[in-house]
N, C-alpha and C. Protein backbone atom coordinates (compact mmCIF):
# COMPACT_ATOMS: atom_id res chain seq x y z
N UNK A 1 125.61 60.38 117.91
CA UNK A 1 126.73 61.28 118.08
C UNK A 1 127.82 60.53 118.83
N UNK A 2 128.95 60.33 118.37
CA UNK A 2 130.03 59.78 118.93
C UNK A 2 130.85 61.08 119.29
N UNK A 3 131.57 60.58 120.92
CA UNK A 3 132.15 61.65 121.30
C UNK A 3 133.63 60.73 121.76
N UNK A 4 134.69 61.19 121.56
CA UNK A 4 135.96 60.51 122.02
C UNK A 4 135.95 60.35 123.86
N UNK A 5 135.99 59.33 124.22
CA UNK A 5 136.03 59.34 125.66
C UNK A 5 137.00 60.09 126.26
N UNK A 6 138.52 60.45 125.71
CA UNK A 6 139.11 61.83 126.25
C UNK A 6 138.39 62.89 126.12
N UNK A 7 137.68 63.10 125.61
CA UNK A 7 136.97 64.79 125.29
C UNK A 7 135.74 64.39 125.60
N UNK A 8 134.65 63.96 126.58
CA UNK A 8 133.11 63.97 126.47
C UNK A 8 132.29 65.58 126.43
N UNK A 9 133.51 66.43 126.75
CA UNK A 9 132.45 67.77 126.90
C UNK A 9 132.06 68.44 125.10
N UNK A 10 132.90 67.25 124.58
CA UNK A 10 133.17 68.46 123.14
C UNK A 10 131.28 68.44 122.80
N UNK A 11 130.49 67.70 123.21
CA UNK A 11 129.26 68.00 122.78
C UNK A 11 128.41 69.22 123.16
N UNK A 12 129.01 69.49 123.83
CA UNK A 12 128.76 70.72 124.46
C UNK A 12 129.01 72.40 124.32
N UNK A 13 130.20 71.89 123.01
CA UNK A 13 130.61 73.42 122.58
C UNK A 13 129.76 74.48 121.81
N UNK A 14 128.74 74.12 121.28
CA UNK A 14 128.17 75.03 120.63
C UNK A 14 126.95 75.78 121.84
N UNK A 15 126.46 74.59 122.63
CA UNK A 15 125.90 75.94 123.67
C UNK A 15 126.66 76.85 124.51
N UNK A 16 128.16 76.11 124.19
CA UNK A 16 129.09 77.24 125.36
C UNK A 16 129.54 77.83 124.62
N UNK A 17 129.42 77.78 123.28
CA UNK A 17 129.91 79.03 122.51
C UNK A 17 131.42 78.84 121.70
N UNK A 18 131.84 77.41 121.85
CA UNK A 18 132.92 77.56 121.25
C UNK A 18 133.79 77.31 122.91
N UNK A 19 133.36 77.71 124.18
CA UNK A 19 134.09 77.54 125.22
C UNK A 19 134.38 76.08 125.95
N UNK A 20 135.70 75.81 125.65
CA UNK A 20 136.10 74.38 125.88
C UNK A 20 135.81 73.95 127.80
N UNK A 21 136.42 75.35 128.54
CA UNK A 21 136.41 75.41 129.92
C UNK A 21 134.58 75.06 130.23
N UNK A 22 134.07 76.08 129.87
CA UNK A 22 132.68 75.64 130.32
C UNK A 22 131.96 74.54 129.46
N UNK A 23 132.32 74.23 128.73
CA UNK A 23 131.99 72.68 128.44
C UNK A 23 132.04 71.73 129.11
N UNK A 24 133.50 71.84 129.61
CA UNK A 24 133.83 70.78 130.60
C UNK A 24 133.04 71.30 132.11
N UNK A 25 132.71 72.22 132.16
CA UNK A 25 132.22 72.52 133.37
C UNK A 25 130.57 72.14 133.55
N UNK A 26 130.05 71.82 132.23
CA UNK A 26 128.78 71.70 131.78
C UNK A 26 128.70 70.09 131.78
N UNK A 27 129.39 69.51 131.58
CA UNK A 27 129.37 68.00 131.45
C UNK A 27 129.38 67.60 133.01
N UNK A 28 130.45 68.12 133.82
CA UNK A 28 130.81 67.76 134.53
C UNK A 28 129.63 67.75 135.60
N UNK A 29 129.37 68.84 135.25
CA UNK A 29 128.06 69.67 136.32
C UNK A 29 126.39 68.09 135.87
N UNK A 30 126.29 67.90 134.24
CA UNK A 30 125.42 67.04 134.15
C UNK A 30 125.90 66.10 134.70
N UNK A 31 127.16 65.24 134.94
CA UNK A 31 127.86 63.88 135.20
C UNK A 31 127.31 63.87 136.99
N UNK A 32 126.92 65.46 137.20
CA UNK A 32 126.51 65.06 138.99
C UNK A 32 125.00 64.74 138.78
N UNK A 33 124.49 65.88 138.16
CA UNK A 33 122.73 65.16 137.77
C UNK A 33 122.68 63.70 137.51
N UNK A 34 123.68 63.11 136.26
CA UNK A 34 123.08 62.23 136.73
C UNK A 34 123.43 61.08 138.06
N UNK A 35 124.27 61.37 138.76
CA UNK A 35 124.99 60.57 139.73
C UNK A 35 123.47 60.64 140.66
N UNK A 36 122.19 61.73 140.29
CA UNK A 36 121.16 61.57 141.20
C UNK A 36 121.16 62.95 142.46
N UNK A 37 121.95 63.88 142.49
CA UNK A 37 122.44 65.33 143.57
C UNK A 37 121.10 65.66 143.63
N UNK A 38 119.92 65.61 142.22
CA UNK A 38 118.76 66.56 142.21
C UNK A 38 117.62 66.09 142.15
N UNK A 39 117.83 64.55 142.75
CA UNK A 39 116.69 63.71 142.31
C UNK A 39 116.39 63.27 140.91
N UNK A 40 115.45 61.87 140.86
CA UNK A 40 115.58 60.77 139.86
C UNK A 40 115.37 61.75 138.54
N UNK A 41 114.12 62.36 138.14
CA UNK A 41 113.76 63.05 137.16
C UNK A 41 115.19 63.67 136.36
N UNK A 42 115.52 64.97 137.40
CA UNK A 42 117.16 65.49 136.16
C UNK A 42 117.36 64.38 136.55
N UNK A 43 117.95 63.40 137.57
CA UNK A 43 119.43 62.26 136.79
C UNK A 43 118.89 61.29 135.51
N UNK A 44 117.33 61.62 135.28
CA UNK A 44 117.27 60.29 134.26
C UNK A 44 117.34 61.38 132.84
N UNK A 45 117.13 62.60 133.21
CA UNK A 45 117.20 63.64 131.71
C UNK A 45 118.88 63.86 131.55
N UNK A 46 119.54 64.23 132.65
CA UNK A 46 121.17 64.22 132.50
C UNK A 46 121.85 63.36 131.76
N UNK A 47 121.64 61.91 132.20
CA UNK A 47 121.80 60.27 131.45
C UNK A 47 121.39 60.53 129.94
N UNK A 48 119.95 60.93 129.75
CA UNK A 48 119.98 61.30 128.46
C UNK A 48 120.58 61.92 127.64
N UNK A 49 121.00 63.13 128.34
CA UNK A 49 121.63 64.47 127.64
C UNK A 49 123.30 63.87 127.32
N UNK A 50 123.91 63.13 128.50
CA UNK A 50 125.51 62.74 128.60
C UNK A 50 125.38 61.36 127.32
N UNK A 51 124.26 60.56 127.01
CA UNK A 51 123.78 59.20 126.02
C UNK A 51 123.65 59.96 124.50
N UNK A 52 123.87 61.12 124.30
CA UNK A 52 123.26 61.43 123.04
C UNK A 52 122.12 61.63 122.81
N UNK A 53 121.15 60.88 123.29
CA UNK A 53 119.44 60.72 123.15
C UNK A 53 118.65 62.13 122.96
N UNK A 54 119.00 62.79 123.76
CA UNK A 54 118.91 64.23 123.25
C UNK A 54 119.60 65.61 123.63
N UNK A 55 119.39 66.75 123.58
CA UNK A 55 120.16 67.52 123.71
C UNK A 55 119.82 68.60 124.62
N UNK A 56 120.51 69.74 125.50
CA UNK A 56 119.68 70.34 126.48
C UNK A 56 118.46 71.97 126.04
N UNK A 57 118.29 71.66 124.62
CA UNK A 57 117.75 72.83 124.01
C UNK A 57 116.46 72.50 123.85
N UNK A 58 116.63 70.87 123.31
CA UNK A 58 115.62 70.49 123.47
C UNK A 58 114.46 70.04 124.69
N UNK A 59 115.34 69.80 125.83
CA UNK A 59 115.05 69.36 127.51
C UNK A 59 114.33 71.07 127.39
N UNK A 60 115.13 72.01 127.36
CA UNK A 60 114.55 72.72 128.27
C UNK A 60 113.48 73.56 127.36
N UNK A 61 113.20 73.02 126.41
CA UNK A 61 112.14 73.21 125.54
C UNK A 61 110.69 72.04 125.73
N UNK A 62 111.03 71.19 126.48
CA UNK A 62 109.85 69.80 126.41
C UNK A 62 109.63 70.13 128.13
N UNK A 63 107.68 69.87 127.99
CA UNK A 63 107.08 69.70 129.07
C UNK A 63 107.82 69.07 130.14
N UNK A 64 108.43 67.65 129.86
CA UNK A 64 109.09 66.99 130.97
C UNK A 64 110.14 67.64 131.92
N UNK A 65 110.89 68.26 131.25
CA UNK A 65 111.91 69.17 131.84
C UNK A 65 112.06 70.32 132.36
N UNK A 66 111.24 71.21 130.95
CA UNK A 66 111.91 72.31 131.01
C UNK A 66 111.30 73.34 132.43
N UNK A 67 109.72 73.00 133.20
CA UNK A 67 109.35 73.39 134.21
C UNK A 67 110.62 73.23 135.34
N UNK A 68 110.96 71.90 135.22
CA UNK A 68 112.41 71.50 136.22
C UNK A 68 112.81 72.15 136.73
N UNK A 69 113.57 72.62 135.49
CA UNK A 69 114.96 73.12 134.90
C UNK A 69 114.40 75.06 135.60
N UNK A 70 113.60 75.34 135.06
CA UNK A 70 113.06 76.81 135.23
C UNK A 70 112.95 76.57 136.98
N UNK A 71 111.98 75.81 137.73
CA UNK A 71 111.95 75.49 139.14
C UNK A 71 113.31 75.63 139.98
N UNK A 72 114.39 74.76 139.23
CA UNK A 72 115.83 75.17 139.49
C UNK A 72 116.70 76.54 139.64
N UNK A 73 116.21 76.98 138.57
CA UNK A 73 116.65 78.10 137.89
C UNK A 73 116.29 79.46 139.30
N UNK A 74 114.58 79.32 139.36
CA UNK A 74 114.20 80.15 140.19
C UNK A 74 114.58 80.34 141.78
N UNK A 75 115.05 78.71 142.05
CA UNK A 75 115.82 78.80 143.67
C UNK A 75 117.04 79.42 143.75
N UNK A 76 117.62 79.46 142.68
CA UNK A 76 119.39 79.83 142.44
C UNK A 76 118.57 81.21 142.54
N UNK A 77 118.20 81.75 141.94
CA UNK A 77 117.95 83.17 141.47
C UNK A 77 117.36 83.80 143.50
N UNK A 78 116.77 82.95 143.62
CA UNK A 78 116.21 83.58 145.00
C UNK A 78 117.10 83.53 146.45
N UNK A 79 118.34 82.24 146.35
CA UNK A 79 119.77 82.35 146.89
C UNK A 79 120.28 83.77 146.78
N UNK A 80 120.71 83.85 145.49
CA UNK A 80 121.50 84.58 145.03
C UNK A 80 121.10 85.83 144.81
N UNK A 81 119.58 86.06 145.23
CA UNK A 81 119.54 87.23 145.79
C UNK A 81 119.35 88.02 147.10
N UNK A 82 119.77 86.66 147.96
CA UNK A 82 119.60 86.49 149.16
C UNK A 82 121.15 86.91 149.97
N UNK A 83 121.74 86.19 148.83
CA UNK A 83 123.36 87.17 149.52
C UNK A 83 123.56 88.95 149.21
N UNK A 84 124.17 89.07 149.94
CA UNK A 84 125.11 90.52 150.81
C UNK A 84 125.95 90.76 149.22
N UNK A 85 125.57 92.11 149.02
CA UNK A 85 126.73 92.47 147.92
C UNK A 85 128.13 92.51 147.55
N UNK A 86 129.12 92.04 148.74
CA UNK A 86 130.13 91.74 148.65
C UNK A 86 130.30 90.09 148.64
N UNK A 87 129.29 89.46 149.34
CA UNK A 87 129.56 87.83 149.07
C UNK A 87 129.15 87.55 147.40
N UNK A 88 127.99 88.62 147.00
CA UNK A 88 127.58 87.85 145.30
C UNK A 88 128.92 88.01 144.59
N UNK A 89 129.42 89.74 144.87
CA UNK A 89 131.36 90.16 144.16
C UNK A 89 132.00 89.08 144.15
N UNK A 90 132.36 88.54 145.44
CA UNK A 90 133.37 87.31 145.86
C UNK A 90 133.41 86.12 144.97
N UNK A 91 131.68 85.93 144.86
CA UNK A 91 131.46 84.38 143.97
C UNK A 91 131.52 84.20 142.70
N UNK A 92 131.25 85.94 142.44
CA UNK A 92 131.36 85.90 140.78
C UNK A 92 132.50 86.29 140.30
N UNK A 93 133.29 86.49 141.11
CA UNK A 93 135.22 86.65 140.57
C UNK A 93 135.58 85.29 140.81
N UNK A 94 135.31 84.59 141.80
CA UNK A 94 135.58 82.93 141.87
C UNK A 94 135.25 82.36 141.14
N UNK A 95 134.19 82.56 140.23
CA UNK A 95 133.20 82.10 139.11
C UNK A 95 133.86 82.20 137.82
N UNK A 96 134.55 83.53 137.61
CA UNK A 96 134.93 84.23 136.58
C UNK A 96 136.60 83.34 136.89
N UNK A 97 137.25 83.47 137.94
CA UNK A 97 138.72 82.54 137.76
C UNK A 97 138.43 81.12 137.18
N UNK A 98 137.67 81.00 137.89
CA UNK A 98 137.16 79.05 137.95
C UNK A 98 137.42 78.90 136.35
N UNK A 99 136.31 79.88 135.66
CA UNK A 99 136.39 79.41 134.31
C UNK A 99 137.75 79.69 133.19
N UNK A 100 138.34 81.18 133.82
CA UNK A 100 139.37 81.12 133.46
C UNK A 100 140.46 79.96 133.46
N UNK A 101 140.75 79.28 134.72
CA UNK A 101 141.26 78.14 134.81
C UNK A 101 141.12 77.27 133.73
N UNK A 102 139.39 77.24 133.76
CA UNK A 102 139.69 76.18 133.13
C UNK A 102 139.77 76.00 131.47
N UNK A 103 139.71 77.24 130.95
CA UNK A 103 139.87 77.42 129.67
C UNK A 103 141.49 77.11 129.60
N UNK A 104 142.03 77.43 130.68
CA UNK A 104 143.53 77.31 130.43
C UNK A 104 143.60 75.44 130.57
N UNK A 105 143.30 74.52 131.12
CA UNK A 105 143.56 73.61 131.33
C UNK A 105 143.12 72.74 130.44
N UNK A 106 142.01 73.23 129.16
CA UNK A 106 141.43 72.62 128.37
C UNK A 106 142.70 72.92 126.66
């Protein structure tokens, strides 16, 4: 899969649905995995995912990962239910601009 080095998120549009903003927010977000934020394991599956080598449907479908990825999944979920009902409001209108932004900037 060749991707134009101005656009690296475009590989990304069909899990975002066609959404250019969270594409780029999805790349960007793997470009920290692999910089290493979550430890070696995601940064060496991120590297993969940003290389072409494979794709994240398949990661979070394969033994190697997809426990990870779910392990991940379950700390966010236990944060985030750890905040006060006006801080979750706050983050998810910040959440909801963020992406607005960035659909506009894409």
């Amino acid at each position: 899969m060749t991707i134009p080095d101005h656009e690296p998120e475009r590989q990304f549009l069909d899990i975002t649905e066609g959404s250019r903003g969270l594409a780029k927010l999805l790349h960007t977000s793997l470009r920290r995995l692999s910089d290493g934020v979550a430890g070696d394991d995601l940064q060496e599956m991120a590297r993969d995912v940003l290389a072409g080598h494979t794709d994240l449907r398949q990661i979070a479908a394969s033994d190697a990962y997809g426990n990870q990825l779910l392990d991940r999944y379950h700390h966010f979920r236990q944060w985030e239910q750890s905040l006060d009902p006006e801080e979750r409001q706050r983050l998810g209108a910040q959440a909801a601009e963020t992406s607005g932004r960035l659909e506009e900037d894409v």
